[in-house]
Every structure is written in C-alpha cells, then in structure tokens.
Protein backbone atom coordinates (compact mmCIF):
# COMPACT_ATOMS: atom_id res chain seq x y z
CA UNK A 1 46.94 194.57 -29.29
CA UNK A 2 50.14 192.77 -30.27
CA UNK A 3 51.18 188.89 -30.14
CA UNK A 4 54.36 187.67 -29.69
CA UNK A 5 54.66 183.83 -30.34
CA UNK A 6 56.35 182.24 -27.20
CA UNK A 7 56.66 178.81 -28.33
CA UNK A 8 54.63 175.04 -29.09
CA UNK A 9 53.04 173.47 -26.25
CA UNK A 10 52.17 169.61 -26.70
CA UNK A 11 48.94 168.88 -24.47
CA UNK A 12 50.11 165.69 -22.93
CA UNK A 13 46.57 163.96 -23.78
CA UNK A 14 47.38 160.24 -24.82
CA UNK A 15 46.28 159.54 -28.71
CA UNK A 16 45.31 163.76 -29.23
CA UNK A 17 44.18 164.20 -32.33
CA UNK A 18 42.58 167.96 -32.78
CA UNK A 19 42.03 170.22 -30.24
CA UNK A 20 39.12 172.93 -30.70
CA UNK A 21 38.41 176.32 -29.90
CA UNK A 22 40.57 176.98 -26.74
CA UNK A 23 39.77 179.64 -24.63
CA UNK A 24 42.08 181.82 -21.94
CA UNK A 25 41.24 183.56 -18.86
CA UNK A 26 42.68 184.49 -15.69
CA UNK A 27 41.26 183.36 -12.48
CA UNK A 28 40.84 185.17 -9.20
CA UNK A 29 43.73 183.72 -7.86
CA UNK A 30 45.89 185.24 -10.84
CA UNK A 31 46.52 181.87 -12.77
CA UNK A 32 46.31 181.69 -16.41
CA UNK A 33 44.11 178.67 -17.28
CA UNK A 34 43.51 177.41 -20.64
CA UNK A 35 40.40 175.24 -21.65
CA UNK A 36 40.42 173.52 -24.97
CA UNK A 37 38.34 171.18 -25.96
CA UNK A 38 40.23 167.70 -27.16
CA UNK A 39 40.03 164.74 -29.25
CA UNK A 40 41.40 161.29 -29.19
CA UNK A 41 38.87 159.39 -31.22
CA UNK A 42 37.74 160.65 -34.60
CA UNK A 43 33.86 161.42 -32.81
CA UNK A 44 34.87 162.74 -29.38
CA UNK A 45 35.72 165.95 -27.89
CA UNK A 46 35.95 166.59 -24.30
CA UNK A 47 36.69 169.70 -22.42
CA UNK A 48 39.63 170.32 -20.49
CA UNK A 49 40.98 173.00 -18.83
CA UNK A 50 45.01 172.96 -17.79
CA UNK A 51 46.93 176.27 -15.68
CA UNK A 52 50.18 177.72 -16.63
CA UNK A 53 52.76 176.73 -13.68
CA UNK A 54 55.23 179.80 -14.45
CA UNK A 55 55.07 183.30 -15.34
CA UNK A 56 56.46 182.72 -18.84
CA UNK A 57 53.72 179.97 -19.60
CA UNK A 58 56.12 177.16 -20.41
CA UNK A 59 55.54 174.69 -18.08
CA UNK A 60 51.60 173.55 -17.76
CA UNK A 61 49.79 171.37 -15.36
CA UNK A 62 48.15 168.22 -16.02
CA UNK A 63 44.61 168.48 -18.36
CA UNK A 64 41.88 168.09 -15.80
CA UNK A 65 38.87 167.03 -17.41
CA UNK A 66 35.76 169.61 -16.88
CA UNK A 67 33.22 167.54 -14.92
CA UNK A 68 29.51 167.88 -15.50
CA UNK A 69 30.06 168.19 -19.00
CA UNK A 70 29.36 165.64 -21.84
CA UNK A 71 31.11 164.48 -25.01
CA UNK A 72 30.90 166.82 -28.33
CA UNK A 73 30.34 170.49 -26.16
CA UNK A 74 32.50 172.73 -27.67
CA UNK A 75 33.55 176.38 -27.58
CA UNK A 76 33.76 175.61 -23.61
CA UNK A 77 33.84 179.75 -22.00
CA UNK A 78 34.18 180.95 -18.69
CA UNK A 79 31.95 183.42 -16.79
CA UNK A 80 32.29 184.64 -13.13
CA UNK A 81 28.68 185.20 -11.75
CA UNK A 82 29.31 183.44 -8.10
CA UNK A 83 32.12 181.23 -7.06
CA UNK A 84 32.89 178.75 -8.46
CA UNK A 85 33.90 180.00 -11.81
CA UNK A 86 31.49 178.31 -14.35
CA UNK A 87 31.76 176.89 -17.54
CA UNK A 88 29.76 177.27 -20.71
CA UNK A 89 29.94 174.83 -23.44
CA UNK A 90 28.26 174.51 -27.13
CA UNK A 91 26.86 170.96 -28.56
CA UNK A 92 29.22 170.09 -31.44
CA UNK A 93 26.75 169.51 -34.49
C-alpha cells in the first residue's frame, strides 16, 4: 500500500487542542467518514465523527458529536453487525 499526502485539514472544533487516534471507514452509502476523538480542555476527549463532502476529500462536513458515548473513550472504531453502523470506543486511562 502507498500514501500520497493530499493536504492539512483543520477540524473546525472551537479551542481544539489534540485530536487522538482517528479512524476511517467507508459507509454503505459510499461516504468516507472520519471519527477522531478531540480535545478542547486539557482532561476531555470526545468522539466525533465528520464525512468527506467531495471525491478528493477537501471539503468536510461539520464534526457531529457521537451520541451515547462519554468523555475520555478513545480509539472510537466502527463495526457493521446490523444497521445502524456502531461505534466502539476505549476508556482513556
């Protein structure tokens, strides 16, 4: 497998300080999603997921927060077992 860098993306997340551990995947529908996990305090990281609005993943949607899931799980993954599309995150330690 080869990488070729396409360019910096800012995650428009007011007072972002580190992001952690973000992981790709492609959803039924064809989008490419993103979910990193984010921090704006020095203690807090929520998960997030955001979706590629073009073919050559340079424009982004908005972060959505990923409901049902608390402060400090990291390492946020995605498994398809029965719609909808569900999310597995790790406790930060």
């Amino acid at each position: 497998m080869n990488w070729t860098f396409l360019h910096n993306y800012t995650i428009p997340i007011s007072g972002l300080t580190r992001t952690w551990a973000p992981e790709w995947f492609i959803d039924t529908d064809g989008s490419v999603n993103v979910s990193p996990t984010a921090a704006s305090t020095a203690t807090h990281f929520t998960a997030y997921t955001i979706t590629a609005a073009n073919a050559a993943l340079t424009t982004w949607s908005t972060p959505i927060q990923l409901s049902g899931i608390g402060p400090n799980y990291m390492d946020t993954s995605s498994s398809r077992s029965a719609p909808p599309t569900m999310r597995s995150p790790r406790t930060r330690r």
